[in-house]
PDB file of N, CA and C in Angstrom:
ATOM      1  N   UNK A   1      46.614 113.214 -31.100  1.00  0.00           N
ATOM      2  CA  UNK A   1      46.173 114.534 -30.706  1.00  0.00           C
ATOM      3  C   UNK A   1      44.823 114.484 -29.981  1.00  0.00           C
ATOM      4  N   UNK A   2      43.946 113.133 -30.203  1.00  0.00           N
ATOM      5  CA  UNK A   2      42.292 113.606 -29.627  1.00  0.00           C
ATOM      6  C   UNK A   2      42.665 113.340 -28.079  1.00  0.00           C
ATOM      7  N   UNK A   3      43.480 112.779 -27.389  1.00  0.00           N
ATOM      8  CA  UNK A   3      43.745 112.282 -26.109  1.00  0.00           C
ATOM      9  C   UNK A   3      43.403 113.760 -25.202  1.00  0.00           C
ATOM     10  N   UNK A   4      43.805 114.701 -26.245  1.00  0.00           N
ATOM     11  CA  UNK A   4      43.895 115.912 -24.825  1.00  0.00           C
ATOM     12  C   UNK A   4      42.416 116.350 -24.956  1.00  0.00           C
ATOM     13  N   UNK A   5      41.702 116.403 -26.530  1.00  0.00           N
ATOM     14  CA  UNK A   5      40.646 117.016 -27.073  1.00  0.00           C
ATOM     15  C   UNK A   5      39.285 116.146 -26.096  1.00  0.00           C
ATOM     16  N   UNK A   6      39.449 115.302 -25.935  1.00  0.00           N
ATOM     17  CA  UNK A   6      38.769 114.344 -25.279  1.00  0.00           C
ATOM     18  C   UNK A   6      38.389 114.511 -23.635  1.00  0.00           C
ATOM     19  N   UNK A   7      39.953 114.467 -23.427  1.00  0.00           N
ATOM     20  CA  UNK A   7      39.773 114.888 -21.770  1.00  0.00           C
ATOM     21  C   UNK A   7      39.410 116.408 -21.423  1.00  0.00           C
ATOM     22  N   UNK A   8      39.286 117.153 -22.654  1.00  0.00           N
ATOM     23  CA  UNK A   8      38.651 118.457 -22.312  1.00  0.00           C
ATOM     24  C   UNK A   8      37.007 118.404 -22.536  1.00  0.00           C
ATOM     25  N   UNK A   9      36.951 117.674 -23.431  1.00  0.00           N
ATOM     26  CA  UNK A   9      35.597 117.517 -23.186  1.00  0.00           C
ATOM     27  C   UNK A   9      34.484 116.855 -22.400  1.00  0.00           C
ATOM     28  N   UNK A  10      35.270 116.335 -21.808  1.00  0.00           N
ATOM     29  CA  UNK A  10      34.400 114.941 -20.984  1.00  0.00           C
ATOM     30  C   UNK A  10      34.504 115.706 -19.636  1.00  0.00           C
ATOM     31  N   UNK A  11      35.688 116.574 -19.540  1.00  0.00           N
ATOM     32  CA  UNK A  11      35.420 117.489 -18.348  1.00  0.00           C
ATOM     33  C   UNK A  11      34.613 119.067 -18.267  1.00  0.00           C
ATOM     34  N   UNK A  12      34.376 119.162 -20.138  1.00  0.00           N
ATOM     35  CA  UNK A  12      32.965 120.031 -20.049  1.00  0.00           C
ATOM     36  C   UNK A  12      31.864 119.194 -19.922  1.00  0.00           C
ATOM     37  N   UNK A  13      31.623 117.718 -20.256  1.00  0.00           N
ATOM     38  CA  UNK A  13      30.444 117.320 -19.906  1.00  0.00           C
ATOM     39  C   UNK A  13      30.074 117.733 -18.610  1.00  0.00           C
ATOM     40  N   UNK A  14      30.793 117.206 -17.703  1.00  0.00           N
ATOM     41  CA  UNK A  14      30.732 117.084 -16.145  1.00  0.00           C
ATOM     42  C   UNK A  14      30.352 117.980 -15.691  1.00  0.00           C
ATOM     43  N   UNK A  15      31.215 119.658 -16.241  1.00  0.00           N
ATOM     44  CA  UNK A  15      30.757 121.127 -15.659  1.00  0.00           C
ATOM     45  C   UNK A  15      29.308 121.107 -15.991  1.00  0.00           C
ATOM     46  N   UNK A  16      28.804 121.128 -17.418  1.00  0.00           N
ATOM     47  CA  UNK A  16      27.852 121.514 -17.830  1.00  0.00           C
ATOM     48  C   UNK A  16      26.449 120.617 -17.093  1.00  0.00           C
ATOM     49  N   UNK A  17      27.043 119.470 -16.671  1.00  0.00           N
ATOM     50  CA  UNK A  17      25.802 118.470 -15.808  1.00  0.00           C
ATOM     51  C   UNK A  17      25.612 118.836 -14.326  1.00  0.00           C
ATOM     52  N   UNK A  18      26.300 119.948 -14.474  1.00  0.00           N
ATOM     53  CA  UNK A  18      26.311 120.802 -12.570  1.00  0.00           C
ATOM     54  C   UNK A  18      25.678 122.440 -12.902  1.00  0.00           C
ATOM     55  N   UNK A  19      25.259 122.162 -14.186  1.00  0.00           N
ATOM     56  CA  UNK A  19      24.523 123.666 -14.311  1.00  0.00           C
ATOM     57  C   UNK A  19      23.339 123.905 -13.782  1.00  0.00           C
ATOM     58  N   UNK A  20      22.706 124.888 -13.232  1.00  0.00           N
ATOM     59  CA  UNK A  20      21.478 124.838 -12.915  1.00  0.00           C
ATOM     60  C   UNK A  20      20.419 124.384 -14.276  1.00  0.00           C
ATOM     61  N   UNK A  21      19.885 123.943 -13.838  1.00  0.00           N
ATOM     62  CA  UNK A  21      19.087 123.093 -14.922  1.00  0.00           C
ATOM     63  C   UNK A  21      18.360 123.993 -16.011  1.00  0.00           C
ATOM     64  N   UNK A  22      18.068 125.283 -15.374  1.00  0.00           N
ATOM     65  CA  UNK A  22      17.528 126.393 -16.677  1.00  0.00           C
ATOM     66  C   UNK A  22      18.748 127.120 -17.361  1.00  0.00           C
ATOM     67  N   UNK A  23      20.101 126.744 -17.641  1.00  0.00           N
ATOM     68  CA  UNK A  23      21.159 127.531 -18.200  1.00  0.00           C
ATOM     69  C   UNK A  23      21.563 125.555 -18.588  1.00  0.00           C
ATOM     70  N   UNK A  24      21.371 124.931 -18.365  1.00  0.00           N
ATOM     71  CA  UNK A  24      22.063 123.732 -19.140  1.00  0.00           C
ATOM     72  C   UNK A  24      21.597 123.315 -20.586  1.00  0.00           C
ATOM     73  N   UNK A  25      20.395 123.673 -20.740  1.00  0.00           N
ATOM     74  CA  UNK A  25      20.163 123.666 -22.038  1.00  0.00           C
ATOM     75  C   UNK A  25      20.787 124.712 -23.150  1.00  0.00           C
ATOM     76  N   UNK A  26      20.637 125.808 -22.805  1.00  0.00           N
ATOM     77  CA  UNK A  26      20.834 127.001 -23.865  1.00  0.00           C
ATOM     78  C   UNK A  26      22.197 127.108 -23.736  1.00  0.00           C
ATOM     79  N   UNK A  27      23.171 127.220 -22.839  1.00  0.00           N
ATOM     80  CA  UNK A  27      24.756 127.774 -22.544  1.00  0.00           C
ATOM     81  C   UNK A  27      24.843 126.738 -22.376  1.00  0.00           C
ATOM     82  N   UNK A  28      24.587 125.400 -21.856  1.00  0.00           N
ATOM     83  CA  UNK A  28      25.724 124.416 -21.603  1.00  0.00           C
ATOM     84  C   UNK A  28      25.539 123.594 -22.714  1.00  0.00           C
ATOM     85  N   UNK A  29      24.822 123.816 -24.002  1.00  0.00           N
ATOM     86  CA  UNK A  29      24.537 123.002 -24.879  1.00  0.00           C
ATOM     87  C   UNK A  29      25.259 123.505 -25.890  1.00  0.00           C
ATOM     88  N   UNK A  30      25.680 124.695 -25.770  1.00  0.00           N
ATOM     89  CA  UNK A  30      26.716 125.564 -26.909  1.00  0.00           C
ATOM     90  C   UNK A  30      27.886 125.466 -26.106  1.00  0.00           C
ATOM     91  N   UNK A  31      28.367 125.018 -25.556  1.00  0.00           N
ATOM     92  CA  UNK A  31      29.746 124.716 -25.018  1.00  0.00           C
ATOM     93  C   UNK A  31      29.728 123.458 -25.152  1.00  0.00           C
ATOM     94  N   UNK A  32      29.112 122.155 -24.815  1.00  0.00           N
ATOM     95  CA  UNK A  32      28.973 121.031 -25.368  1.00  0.00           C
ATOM     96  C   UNK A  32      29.652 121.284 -27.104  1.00  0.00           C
ATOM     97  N   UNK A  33      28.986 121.513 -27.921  1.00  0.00           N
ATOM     98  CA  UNK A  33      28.924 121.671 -29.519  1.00  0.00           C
ATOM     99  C   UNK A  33      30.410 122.547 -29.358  1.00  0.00           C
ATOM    100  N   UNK A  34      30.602 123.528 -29.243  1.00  0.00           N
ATOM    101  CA  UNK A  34      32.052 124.105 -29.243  1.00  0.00           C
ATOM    102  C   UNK A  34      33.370 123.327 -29.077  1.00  0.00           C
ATOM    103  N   UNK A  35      32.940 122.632 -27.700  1.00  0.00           N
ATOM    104  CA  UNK A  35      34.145 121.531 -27.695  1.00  0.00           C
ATOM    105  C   UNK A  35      34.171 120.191 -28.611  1.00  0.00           C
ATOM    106  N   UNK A  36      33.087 119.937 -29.057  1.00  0.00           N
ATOM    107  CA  UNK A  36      33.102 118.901 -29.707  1.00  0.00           C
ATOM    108  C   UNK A  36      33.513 119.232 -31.253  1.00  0.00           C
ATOM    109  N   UNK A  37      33.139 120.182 -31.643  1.00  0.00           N
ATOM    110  CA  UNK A  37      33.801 120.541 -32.347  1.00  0.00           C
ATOM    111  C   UNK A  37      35.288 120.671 -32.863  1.00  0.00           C
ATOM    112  N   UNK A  38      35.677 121.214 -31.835  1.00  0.00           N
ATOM    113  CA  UNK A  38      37.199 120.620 -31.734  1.00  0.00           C
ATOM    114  C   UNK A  38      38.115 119.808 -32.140  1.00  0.00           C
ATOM    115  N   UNK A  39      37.081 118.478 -31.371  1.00  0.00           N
ATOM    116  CA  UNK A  39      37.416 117.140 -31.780  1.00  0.00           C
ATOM    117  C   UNK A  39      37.470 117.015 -32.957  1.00  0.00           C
ATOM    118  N   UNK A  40      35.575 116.856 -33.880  1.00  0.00           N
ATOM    119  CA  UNK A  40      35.224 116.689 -34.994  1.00  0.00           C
ATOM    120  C   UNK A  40      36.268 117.433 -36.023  1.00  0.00           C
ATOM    121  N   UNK A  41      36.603 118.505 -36.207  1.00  0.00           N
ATOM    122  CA  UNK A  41      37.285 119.178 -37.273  1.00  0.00           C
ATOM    123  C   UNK A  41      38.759 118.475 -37.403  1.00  0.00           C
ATOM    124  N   UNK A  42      39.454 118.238 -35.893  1.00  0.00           N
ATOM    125  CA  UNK A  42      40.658 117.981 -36.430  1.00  0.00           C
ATOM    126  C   UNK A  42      40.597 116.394 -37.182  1.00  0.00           C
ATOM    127  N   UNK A  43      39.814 115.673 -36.527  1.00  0.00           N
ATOM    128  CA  UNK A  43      39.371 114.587 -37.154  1.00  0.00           C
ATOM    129  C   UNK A  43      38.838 114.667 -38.873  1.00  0.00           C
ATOM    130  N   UNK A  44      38.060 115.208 -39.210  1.00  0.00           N
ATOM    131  CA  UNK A  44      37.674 115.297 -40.327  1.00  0.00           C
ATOM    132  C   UNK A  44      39.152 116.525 -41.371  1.00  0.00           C
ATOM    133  N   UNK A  45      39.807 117.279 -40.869  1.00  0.00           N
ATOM    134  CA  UNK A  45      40.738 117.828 -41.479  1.00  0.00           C
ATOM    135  C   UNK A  45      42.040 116.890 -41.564  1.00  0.00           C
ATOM    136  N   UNK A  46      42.132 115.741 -40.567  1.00  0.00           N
ATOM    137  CA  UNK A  46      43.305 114.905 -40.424  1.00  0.00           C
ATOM    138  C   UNK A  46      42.762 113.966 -42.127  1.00  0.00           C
ATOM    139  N   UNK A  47      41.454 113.687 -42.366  1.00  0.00           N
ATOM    140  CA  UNK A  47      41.242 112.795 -43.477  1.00  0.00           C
ATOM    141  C   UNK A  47      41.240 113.822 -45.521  1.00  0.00           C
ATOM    142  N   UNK A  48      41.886 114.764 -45.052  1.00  0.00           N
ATOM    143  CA  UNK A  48      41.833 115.999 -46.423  1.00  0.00           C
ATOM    144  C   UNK A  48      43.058 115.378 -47.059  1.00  0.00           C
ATOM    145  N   UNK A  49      42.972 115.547 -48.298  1.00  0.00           N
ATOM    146  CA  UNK A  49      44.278 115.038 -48.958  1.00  0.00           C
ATOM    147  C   UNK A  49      45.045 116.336 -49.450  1.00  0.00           C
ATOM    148  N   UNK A  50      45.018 117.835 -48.721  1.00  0.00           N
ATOM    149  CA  UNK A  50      46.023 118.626 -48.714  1.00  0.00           C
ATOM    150  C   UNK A  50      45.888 119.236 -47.506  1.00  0.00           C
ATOM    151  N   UNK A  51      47.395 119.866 -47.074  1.00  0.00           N
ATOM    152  CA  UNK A  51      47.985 120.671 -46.522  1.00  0.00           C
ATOM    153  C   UNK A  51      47.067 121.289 -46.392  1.00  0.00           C
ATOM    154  N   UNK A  52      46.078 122.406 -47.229  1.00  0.00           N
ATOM    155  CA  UNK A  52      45.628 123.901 -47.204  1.00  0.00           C
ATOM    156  C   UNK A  52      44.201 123.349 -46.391  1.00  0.00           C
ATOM    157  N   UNK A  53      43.694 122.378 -47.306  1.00  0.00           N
ATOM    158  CA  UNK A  53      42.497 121.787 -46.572  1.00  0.00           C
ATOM    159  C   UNK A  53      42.892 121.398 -44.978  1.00  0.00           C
ATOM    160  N   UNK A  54      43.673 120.700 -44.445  1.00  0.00           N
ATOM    161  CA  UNK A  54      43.750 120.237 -43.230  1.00  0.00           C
ATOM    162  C   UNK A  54      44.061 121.446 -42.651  1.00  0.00           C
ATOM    163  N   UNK A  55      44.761 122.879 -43.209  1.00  0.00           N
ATOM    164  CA  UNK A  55      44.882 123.717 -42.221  1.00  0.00           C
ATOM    165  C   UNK A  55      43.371 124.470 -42.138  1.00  0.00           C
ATOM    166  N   UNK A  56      42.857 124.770 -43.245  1.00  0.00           N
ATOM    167  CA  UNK A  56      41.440 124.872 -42.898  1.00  0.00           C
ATOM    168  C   UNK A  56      40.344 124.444 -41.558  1.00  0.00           C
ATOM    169  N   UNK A  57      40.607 123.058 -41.697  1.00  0.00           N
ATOM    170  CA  UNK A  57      39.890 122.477 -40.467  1.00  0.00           C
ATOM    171  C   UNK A  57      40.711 123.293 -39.282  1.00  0.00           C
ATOM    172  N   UNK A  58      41.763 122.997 -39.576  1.00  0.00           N
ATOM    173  CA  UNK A  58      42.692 123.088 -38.131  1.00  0.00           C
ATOM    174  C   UNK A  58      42.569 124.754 -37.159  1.00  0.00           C
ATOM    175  N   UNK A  59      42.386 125.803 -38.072  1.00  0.00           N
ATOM    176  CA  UNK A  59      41.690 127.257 -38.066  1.00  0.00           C
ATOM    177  C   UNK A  59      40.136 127.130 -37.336  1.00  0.00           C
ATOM    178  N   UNK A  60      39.066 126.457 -37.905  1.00  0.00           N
ATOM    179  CA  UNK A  60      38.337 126.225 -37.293  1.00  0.00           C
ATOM    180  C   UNK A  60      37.957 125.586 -35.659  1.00  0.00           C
ATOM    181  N   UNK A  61      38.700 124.750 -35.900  1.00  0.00           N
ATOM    182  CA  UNK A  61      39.280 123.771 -34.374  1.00  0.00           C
ATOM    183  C   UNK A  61      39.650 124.897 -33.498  1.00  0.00           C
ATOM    184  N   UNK A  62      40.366 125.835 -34.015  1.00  0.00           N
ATOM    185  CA  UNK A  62      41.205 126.813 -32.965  1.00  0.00           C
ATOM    186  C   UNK A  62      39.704 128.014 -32.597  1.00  0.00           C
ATOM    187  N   UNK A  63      39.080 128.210 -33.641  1.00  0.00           N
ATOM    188  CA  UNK A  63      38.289 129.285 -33.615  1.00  0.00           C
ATOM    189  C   UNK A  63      36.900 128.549 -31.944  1.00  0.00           C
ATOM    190  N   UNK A  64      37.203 127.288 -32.420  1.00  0.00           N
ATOM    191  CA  UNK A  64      36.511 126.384 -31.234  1.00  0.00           C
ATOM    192  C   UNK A  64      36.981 126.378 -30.373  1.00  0.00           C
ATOM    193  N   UNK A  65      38.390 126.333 -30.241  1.00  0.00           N
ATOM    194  CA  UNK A  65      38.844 126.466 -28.630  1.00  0.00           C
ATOM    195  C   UNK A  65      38.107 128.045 -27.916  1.00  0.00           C
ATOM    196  N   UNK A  66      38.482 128.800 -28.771  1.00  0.00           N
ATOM    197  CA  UNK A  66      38.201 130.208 -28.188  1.00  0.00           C
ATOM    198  C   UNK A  66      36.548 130.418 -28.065  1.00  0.00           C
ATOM    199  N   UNK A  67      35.575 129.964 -28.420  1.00  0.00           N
ATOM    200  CA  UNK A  67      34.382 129.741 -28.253  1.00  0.00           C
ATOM    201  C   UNK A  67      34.515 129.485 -26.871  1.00  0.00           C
ATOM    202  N   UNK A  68      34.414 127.585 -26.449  1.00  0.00           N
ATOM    203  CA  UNK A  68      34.640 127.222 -25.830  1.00  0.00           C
ATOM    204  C   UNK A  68      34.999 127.906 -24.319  1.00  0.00           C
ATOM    205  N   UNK A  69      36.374 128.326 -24.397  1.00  0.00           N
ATOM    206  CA  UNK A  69      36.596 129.486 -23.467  1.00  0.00           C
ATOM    207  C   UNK A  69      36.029 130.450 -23.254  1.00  0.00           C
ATOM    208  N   UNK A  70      35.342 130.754 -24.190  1.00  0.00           N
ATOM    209  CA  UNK A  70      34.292 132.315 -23.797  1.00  0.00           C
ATOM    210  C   UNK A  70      33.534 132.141 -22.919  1.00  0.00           C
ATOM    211  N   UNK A  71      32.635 130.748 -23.694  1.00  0.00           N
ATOM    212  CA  UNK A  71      31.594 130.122 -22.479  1.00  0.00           C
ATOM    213  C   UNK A  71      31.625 130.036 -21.212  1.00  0.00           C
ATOM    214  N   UNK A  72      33.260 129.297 -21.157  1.00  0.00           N
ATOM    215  CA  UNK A  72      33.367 128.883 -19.889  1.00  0.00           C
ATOM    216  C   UNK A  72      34.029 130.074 -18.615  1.00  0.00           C
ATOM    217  N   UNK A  73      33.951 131.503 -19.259  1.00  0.00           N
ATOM    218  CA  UNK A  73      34.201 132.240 -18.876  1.00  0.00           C
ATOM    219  C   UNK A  73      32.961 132.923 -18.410  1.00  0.00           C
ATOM    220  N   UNK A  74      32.082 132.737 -19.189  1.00  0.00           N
ATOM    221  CA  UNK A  74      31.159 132.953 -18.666  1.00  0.00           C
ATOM    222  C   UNK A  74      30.027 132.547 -17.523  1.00  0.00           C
ATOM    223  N   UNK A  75      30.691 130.930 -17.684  1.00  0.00           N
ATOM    224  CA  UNK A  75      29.843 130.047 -16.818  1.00  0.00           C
ATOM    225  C   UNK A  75      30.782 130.618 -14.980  1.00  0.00           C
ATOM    226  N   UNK A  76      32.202 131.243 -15.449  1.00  0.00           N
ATOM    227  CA  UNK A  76      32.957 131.416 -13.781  1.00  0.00           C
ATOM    228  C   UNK A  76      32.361 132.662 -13.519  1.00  0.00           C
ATOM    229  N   UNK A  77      32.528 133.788 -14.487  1.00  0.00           N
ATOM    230  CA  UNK A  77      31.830 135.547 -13.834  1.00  0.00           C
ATOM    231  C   UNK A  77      30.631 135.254 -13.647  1.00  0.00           C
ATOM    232  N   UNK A  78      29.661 134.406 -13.786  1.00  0.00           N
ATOM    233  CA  UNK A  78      28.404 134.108 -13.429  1.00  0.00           C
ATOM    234  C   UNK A  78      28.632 133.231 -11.877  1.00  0.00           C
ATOM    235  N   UNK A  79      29.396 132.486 -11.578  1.00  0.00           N
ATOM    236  CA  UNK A  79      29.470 132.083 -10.681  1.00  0.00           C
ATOM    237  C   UNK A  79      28.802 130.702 -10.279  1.00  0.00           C
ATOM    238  N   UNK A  80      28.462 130.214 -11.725  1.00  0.00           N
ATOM    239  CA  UNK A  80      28.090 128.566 -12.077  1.00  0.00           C
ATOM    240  C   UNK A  80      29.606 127.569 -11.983  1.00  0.00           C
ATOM    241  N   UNK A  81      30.482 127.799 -12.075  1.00  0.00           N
ATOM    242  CA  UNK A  81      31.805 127.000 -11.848  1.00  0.00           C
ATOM    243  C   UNK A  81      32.865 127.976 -10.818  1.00  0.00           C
ATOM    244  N   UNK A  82      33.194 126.912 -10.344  1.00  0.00           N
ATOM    245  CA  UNK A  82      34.985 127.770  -9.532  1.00  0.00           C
ATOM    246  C   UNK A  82      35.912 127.869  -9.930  1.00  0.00           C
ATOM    247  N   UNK A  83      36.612 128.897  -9.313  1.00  0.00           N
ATOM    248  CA  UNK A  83      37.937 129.231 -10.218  1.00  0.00           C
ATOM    249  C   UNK A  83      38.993 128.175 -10.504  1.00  0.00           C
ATOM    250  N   UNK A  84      38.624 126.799  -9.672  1.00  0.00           N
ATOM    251  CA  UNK A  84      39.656 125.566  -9.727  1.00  0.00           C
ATOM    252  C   UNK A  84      39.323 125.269 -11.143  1.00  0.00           C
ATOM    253  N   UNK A  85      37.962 124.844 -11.460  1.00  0.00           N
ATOM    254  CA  UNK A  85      37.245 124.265 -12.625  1.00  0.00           C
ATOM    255  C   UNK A  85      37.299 125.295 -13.723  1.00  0.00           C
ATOM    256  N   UNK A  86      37.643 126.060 -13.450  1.00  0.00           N
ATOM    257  CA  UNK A  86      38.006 127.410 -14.726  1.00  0.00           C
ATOM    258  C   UNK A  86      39.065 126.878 -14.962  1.00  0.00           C
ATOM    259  N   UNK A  87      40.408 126.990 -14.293  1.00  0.00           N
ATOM    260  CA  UNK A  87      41.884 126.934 -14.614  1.00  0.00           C
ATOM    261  C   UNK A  87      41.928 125.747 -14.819  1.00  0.00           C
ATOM    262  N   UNK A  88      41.405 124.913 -14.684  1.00  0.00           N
ATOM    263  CA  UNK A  88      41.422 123.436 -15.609  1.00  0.00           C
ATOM    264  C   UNK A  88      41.066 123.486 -16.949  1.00  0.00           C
ATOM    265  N   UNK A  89      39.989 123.694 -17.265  1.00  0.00           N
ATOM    266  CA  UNK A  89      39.826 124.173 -18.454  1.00  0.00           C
ATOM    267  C   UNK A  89      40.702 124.692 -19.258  1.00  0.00           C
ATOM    268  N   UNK A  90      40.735 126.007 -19.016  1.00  0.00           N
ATOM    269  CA  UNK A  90      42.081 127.294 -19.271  1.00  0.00           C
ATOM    270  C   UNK A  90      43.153 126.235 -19.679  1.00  0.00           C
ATOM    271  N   UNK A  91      43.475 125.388 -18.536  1.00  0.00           N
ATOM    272  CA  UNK A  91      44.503 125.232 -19.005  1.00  0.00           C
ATOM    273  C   UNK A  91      45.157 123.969 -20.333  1.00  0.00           C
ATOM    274  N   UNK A  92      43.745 123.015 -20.430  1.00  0.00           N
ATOM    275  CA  UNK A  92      43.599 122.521 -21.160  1.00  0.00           C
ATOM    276  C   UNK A  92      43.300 122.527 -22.530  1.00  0.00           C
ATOM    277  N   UNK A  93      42.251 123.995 -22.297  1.00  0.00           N
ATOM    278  CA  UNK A  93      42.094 124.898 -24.103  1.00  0.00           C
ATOM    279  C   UNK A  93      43.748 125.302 -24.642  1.00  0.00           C
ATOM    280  N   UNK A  94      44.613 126.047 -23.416  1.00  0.00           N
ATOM    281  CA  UNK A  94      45.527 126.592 -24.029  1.00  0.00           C
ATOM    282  C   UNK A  94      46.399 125.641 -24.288  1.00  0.00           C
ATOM    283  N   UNK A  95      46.577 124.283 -23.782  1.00  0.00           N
ATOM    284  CA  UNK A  95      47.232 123.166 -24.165  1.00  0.00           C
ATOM    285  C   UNK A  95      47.265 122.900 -25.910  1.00  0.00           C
ATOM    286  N   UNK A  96      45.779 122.524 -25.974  1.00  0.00           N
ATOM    287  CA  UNK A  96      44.967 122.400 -27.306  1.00  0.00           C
ATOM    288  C   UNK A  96      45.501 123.384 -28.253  1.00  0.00           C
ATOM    289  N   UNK A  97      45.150 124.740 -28.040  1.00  0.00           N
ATOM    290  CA  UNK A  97      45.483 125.620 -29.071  1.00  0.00           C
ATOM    291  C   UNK A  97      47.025 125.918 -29.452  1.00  0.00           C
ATOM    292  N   UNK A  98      47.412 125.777 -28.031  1.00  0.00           N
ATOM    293  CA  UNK A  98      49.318 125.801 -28.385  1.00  0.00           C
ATOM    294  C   UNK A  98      49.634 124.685 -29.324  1.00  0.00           C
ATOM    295  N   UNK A  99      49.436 123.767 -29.064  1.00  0.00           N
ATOM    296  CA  UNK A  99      49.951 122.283 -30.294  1.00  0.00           C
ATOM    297  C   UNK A  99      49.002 122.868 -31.394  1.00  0.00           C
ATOM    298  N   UNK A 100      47.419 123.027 -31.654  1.00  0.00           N
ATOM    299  CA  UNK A 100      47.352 123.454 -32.889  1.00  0.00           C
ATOM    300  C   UNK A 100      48.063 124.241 -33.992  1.00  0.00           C
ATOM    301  N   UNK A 101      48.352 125.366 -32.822  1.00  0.00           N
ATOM    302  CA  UNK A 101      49.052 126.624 -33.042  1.00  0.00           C
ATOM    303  C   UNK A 101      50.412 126.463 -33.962  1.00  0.00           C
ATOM    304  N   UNK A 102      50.878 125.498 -33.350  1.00  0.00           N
ATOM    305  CA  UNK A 102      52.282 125.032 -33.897  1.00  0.00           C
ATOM    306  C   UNK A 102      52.130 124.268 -34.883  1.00  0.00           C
ATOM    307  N   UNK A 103      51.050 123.390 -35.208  1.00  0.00           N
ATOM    308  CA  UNK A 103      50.705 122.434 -35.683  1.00  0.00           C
ATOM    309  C   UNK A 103      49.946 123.308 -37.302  1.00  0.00           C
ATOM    310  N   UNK A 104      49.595 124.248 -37.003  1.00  0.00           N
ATOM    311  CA  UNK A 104      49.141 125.097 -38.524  1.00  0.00           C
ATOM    312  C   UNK A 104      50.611 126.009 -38.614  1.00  0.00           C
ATOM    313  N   UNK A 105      51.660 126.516 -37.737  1.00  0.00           N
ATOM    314  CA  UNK A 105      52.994 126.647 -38.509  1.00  0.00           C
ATOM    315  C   UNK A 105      53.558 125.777 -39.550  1.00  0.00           C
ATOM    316  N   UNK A 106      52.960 124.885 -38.862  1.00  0.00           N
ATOM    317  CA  UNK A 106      54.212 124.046 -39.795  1.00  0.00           C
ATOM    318  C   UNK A 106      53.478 123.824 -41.315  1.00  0.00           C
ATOM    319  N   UNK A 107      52.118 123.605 -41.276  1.00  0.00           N
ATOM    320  CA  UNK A 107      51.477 123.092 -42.514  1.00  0.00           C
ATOM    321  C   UNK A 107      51.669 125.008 -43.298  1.00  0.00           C
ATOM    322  N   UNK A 108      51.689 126.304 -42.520  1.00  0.00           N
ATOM    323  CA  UNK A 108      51.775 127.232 -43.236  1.00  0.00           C
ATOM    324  C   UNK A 108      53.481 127.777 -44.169  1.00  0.00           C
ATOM    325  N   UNK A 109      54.281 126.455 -43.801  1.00  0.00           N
ATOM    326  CA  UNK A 109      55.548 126.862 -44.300  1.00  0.00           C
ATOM    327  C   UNK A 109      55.471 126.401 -46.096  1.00  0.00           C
TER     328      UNK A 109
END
């Protein structure tokens, strides 16, 4: 699962290292932490020795995708990224959250 979590983040590094340099600290440093987050939870919820616990993490992870996206919604109506580099994103959060998505069905049966 980190294969996709990974390549979403390494392609928020990249956005966030094209920020103007007075918004890369404060906004591109909370989108940094949002996505990494991501990572970190499903990782640390993959090592829980129950179901309820790993869906725990896995809730959080999701609550990170949607962070994540806020940001980076914010970084396009601001007009710090293009709409190419948006829908990459986009489409990589909703990648992420769809397999989570499915992925806390199944632990909720």
């Amino acid at each position: 699962m980190t294969k996709k979590q990974k390549s979403c983040f390494f392609l928020i590094l990249k956005i966030v290292k094209n920020l103007p340099k007075e918004y890369r600290y404060e906004l591109g440093s909370q989108i940094i932490r949002s996505t990494f987050s991501i990572i970190l939870n499903i990782a640390e919820g993959s090592g829980k020795a129950s179901d309820k616990e790993l869906n725990r993490f896995i809730e959080i992870a999701l609550g990170s995708v949607n962070e994540t996206l806020a940001g980076v919604d914010v970084l396009k109506d601001n007009g710090f990224i293009m709409n190419n580099e948006f829908s990459e994103v986009y489409q990589k959060l909703d990648s992420i959250s769809s397999q989570l998505g499915g992925f806390k069905k199944q632990l909720d049966k």
